[in-house]
N, C-alpha and C. Protein backbone atom coordinates (compact mmCIF):
# COMPACT_ATOMS: atom_id res chain seq x y z
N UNK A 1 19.58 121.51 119.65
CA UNK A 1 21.00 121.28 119.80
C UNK A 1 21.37 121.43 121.28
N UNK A 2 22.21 120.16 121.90
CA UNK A 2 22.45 120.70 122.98
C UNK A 2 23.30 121.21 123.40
N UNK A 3 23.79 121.96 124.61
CA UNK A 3 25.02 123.03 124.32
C UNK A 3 25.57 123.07 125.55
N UNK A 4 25.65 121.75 126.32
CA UNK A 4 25.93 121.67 127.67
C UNK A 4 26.88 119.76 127.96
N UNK A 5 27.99 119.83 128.40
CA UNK A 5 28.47 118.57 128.72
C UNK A 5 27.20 117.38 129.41
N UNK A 6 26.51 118.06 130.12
CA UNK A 6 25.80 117.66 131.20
C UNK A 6 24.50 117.31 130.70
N UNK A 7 23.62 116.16 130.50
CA UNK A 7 22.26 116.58 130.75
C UNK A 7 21.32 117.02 131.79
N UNK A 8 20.16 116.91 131.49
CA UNK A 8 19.43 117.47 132.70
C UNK A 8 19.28 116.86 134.10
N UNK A 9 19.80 115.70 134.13
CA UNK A 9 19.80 115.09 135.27
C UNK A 9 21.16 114.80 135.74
N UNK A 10 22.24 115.77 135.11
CA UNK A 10 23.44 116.19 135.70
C UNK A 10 24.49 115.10 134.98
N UNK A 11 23.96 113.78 134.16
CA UNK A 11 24.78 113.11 133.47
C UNK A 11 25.72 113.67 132.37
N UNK A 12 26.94 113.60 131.95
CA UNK A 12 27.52 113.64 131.15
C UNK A 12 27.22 113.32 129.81
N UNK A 13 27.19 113.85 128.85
CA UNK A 13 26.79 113.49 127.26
C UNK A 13 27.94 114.81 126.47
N UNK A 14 28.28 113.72 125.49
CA UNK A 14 28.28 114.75 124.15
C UNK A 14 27.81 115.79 124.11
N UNK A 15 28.39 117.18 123.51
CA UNK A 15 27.33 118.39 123.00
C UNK A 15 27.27 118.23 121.51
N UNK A 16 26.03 118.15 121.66
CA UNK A 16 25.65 117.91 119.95
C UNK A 16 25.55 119.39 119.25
N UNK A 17 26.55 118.83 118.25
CA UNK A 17 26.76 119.89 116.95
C UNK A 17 26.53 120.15 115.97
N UNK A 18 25.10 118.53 115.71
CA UNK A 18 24.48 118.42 114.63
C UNK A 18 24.23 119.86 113.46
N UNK A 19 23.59 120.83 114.19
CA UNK A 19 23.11 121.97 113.95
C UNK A 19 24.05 123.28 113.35
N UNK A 20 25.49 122.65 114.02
CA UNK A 20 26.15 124.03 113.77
C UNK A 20 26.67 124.15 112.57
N UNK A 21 27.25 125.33 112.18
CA UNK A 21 27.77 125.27 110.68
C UNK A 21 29.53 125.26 110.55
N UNK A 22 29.71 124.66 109.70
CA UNK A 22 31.13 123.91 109.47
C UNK A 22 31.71 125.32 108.96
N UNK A 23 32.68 125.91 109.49
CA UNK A 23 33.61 127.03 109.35
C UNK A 23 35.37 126.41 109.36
N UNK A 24 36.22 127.05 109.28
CA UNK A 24 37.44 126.56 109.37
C UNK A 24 37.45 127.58 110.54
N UNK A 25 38.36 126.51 111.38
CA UNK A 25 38.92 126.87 112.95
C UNK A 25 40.27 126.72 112.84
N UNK A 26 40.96 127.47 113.47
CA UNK A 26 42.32 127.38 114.07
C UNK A 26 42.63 127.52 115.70
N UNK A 27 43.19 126.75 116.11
CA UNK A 27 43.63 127.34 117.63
C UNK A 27 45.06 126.74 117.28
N UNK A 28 45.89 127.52 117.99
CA UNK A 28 47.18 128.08 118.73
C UNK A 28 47.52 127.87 120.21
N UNK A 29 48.23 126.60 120.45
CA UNK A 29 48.53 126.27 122.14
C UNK A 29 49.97 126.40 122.28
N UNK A 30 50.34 126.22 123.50
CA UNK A 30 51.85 126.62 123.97
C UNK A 30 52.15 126.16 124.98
N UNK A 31 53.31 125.13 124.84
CA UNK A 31 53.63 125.01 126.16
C UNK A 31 55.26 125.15 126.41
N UNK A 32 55.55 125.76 127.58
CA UNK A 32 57.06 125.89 127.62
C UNK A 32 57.70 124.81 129.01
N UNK A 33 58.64 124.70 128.49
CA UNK A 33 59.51 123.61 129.01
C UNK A 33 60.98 124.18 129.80
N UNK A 34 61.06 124.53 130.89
CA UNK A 34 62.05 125.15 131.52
C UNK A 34 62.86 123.80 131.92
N UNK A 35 64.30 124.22 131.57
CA UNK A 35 65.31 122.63 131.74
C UNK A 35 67.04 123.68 132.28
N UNK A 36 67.99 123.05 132.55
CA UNK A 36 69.04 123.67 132.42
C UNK A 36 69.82 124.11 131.16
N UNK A 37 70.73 125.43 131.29
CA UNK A 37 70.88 126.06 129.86
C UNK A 37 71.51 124.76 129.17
N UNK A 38 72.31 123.67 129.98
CA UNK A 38 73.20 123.15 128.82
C UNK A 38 72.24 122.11 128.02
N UNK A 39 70.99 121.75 129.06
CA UNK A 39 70.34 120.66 128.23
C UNK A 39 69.79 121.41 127.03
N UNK A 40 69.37 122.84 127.57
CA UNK A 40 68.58 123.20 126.01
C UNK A 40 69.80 123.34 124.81
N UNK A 41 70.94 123.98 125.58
CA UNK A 41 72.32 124.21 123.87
C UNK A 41 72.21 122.53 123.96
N UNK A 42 72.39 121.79 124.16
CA UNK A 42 72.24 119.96 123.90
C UNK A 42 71.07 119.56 122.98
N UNK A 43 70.15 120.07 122.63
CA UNK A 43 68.92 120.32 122.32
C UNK A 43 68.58 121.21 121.21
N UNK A 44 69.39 122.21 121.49
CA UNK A 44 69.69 123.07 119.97
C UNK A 44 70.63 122.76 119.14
N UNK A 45 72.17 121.82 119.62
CA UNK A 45 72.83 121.62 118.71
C UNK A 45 72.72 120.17 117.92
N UNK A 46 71.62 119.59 118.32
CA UNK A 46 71.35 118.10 118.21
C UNK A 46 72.54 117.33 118.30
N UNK A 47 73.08 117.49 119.80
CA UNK A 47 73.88 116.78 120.02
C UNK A 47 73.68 115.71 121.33
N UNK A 48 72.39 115.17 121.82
CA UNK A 48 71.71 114.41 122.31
C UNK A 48 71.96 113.41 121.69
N UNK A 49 71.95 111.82 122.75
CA UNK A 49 72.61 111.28 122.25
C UNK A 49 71.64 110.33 121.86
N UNK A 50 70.52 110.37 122.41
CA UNK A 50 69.14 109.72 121.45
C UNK A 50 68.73 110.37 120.53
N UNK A 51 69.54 111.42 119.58
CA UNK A 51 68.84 111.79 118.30
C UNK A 51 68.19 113.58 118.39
N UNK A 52 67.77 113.04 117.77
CA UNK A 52 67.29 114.45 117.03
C UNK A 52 65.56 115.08 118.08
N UNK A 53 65.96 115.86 119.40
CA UNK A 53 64.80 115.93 120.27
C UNK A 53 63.77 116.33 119.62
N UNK A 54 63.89 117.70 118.83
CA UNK A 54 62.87 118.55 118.40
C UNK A 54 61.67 117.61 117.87
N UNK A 55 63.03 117.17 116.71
CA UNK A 55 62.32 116.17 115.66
C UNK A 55 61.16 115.23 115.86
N UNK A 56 61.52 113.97 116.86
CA UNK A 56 60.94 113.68 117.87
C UNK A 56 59.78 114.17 118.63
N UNK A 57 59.88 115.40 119.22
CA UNK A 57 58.94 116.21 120.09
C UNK A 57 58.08 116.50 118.86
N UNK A 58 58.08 117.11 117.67
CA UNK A 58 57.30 117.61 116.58
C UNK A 58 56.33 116.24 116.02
N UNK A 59 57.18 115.40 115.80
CA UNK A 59 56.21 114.34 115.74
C UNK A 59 55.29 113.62 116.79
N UNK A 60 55.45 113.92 118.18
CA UNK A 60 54.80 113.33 118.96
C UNK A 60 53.72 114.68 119.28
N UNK A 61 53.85 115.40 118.95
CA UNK A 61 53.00 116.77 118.80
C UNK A 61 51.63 116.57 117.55
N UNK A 62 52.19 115.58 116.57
CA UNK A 62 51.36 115.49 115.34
C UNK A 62 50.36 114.59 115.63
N UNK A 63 51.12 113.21 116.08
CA UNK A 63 50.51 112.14 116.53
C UNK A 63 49.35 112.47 117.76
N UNK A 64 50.01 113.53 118.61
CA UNK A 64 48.77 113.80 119.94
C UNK A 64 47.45 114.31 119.17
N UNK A 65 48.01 114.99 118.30
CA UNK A 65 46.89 115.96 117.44
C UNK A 65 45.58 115.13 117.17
N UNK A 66 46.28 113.90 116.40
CA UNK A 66 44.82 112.91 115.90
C UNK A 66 44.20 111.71 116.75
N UNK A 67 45.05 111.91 117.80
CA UNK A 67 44.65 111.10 119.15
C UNK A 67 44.01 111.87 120.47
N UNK A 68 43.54 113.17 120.09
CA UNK A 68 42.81 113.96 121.27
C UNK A 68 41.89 113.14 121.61
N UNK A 69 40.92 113.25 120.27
CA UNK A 69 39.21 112.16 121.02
C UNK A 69 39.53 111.11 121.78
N UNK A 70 40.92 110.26 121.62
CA UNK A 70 40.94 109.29 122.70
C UNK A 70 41.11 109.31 124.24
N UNK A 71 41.41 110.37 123.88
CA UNK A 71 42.29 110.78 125.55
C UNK A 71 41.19 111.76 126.22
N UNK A 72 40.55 112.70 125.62
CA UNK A 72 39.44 113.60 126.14
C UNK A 72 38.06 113.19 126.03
N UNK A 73 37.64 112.38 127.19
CA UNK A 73 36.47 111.76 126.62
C UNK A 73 35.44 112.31 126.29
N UNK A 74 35.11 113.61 126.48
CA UNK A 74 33.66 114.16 125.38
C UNK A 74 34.55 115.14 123.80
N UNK A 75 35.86 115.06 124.13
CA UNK A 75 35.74 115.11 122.65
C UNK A 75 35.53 115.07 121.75
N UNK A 76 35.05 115.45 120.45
CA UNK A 76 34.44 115.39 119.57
C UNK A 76 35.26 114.50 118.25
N UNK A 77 35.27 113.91 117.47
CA UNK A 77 36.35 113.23 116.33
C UNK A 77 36.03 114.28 115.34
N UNK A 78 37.25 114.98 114.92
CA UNK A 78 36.78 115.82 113.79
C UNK A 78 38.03 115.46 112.79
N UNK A 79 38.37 116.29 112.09
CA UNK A 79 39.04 116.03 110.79
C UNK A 79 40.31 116.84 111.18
N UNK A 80 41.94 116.65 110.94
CA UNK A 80 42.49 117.41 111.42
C UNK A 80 42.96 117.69 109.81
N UNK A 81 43.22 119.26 109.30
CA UNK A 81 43.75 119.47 108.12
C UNK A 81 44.96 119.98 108.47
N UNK A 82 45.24 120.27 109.54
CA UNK A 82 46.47 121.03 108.97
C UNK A 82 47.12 120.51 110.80
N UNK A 83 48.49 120.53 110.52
CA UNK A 83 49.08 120.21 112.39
C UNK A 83 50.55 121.46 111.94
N UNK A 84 51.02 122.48 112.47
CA UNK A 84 52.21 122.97 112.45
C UNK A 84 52.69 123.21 113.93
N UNK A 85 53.65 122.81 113.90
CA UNK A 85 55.01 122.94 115.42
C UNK A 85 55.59 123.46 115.18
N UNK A 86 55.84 124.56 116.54
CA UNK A 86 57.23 125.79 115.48
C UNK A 86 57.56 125.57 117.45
N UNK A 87 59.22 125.39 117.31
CA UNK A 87 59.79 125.29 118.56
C UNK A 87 60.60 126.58 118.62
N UNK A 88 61.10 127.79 119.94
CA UNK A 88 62.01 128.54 119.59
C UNK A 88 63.07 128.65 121.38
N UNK A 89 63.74 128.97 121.49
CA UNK A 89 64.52 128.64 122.91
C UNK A 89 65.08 130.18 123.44
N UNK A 90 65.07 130.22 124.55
CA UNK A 90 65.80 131.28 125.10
C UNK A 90 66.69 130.96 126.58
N UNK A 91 67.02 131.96 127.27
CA UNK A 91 67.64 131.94 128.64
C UNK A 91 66.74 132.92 128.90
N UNK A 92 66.23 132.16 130.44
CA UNK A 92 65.74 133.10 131.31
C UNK A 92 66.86 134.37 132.48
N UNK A 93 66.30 135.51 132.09
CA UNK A 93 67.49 136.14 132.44
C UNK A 93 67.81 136.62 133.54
N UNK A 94 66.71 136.31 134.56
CA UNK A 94 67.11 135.72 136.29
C UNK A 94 67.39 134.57 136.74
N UNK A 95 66.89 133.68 136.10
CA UNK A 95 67.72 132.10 137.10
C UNK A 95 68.75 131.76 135.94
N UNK A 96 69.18 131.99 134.71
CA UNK A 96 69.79 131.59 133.66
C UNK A 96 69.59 130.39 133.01
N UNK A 97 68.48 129.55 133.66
CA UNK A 97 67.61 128.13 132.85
C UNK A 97 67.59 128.58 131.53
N UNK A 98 67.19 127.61 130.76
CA UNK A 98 66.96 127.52 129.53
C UNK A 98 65.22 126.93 129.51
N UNK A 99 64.62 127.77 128.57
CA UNK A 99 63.29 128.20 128.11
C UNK A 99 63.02 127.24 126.68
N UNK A 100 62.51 126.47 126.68
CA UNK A 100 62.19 125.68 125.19
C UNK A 100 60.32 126.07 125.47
N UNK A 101 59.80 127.09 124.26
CA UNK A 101 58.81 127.40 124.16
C UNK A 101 58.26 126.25 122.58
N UNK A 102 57.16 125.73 122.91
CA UNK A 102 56.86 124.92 121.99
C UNK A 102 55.01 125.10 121.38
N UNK A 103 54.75 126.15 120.19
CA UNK A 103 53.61 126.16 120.00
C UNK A 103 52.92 125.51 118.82
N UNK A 104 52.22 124.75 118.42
CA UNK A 104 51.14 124.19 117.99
C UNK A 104 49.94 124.84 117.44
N UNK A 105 50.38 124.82 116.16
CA UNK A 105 48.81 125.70 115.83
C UNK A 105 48.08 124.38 114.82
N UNK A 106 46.51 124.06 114.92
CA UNK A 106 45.89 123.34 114.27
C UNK A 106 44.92 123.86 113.73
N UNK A 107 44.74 123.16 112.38
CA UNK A 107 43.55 123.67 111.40
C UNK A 107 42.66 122.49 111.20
N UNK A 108 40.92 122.94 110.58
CA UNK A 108 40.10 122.25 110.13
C UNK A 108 39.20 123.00 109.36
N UNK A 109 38.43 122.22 109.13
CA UNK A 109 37.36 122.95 108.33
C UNK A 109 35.80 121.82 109.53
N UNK A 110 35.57 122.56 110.39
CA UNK A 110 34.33 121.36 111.41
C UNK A 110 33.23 122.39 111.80
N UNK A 111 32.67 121.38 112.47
CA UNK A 111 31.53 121.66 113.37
C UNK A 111 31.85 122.58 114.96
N UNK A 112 32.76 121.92 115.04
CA UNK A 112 33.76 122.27 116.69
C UNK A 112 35.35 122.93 116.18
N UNK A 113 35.42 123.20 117.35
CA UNK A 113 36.80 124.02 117.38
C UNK A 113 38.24 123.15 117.78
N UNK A 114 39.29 123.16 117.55
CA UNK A 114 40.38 122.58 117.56
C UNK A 114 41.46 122.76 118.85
N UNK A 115 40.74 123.40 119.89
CA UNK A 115 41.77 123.94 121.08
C UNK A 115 41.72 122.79 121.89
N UNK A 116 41.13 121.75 122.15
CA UNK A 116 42.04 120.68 122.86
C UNK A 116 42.55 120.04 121.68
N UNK A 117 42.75 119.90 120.66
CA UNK A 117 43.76 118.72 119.76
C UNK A 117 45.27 119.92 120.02
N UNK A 118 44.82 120.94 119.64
CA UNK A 118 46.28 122.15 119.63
C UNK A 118 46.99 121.72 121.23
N UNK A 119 45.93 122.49 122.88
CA UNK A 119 46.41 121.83 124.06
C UNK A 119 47.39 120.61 124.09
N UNK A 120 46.84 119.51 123.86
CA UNK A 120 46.94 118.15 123.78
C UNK A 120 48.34 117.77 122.93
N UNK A 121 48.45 118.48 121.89
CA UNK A 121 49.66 117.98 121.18
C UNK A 121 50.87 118.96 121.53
N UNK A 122 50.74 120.76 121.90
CA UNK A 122 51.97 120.72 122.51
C UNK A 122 51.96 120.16 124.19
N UNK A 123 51.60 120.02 124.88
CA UNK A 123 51.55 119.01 125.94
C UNK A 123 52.42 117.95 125.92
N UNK A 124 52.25 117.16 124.55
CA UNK A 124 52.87 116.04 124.27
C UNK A 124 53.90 116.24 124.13
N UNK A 125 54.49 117.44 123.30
CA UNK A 125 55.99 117.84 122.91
C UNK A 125 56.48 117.81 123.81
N UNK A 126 56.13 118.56 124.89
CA UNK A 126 56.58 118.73 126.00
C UNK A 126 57.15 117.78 126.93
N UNK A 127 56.51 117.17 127.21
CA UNK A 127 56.04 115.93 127.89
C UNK A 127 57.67 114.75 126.97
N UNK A 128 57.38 114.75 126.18
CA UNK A 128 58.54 114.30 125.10
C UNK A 128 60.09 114.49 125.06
N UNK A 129 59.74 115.80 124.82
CA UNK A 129 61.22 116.57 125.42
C UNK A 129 61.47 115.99 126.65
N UNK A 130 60.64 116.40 127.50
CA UNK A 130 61.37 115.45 129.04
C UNK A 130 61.85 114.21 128.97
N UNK A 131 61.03 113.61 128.40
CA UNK A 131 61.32 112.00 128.15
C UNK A 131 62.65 111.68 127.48
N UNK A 132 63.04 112.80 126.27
CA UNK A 132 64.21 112.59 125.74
C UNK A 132 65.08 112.61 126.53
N UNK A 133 65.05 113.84 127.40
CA UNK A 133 65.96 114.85 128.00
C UNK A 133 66.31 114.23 129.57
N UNK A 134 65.28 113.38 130.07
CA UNK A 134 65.47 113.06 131.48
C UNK A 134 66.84 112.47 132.32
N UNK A 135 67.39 111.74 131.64
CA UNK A 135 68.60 111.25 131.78
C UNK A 135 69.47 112.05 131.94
N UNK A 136 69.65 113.28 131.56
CA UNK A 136 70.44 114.45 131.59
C UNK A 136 70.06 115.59 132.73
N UNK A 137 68.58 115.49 132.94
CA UNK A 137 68.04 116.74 133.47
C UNK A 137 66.64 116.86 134.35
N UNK A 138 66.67 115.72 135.21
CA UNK A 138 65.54 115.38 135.95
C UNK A 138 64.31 116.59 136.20
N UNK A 139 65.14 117.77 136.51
CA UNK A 139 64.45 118.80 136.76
C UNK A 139 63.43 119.78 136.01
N UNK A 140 63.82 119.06 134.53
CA UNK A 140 62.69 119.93 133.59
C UNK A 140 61.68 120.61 134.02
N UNK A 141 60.49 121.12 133.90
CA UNK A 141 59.54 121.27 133.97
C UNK A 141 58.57 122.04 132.68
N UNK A 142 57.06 121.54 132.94
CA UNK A 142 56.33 122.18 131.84
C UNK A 142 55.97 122.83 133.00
N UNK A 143 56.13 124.12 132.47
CA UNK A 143 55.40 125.06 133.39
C UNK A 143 54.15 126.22 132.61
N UNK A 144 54.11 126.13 131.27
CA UNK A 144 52.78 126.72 130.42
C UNK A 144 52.11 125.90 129.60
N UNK A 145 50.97 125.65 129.95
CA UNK A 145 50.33 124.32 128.81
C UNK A 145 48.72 125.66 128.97
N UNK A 146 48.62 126.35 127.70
CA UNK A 146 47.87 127.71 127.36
C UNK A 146 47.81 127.84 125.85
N UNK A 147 45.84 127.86 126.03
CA UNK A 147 45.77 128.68 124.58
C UNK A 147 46.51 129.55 124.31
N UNK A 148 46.84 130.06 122.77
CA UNK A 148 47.45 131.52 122.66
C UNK A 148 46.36 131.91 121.87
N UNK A 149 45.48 131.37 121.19
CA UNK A 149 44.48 131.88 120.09
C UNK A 149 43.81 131.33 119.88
N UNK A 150 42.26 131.28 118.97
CA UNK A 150 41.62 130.86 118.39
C UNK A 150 40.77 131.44 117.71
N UNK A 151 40.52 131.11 116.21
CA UNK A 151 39.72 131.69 115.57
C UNK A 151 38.41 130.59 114.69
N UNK A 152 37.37 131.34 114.45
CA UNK A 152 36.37 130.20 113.87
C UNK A 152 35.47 130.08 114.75
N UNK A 153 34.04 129.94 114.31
CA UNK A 153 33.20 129.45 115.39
C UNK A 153 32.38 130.34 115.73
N UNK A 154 31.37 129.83 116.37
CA UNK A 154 29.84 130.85 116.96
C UNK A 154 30.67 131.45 118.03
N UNK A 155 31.73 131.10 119.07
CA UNK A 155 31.89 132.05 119.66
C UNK A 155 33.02 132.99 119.30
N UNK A 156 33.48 133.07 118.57
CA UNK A 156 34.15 134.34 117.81
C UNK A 156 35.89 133.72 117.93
N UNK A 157 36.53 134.33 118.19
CA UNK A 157 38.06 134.72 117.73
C UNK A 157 38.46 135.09 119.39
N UNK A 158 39.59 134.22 119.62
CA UNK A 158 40.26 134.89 120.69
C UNK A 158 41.79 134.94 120.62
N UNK A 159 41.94 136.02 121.78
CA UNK A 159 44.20 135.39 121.77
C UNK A 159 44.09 136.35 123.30
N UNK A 160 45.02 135.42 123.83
CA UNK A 160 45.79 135.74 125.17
C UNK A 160 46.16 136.51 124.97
């Protein structure tokens, strides 16, 4: 089994997983989205005038999920069972911005682990939200795109 991006002559390949044993994995990603307070109350009261952001952002969070292997090219194609988005907002309580924290937790039952499909899809939320939001708020920013967890797998269980 090989257990390296690289082969021996420094080329890029697949890591083959033929060998390993199929466990259920979860990882947990996060990314937060700092915008001005009124875009986020605009955003919490779904009163945006393209609709429903979250909504939107949650689905483009789902969709990133089963489109990782395309975008990460040694990605692996695995099976996604489970996609959950849980969005929650605050004020930061030195500059008074508004905080849209957006985490992503994904499940399977594979060979490999699920922390770039989790990465990858809140990324997208993110990324989304701006897109909704830009017209209003040029200044957004993603400023955390971070595991928070993962469990499953030969190399064990982690969390930030």
């Amino acid at each position: 089994m090989v257990s390296s991006h690289f082969d021996s002559d420094g080329a890029a390949r697949m890591v083959d997983v033929s060998q390993k044993a199929i466990t259920v994995r979860t990882a947990t990603a996060q990314t937060v989205v700092r915008m001005q307070a009124a875009t986020l109350q605009m955003i919490a009261e779904g009163s945006h005038k393209k609709g429903d952001v979250l909504a939107v952002a949650r689905l483009a969070a789902i969709m990133a999920t089963k489109q990782t292997q395309q975008l990460i090219p040694l990605c692996h194609a695995i099976p996604i069972e489970a996609v959950d988005v849980a969005f929650s907002d605050c004020l930061d309580t030195n500059s008074g911005e508004g905080l849209l924290d957006c985490r992503v937790t994904v499940r399977t039952t594979a060979k490999t682990g699920v922390e770039m499909e989790a990465m990858t899809a809140a990324t997208i939320a993110g990324l989304t939200v701006y897109d909704m939001c830009k017209s209003v708020d040029r200044g957004m920013q993603l400023e955390t795109v971070r595991l928070i967890e993962k469990s499953g797998g030969q190399s064990g269980d982690f969390r930030a």
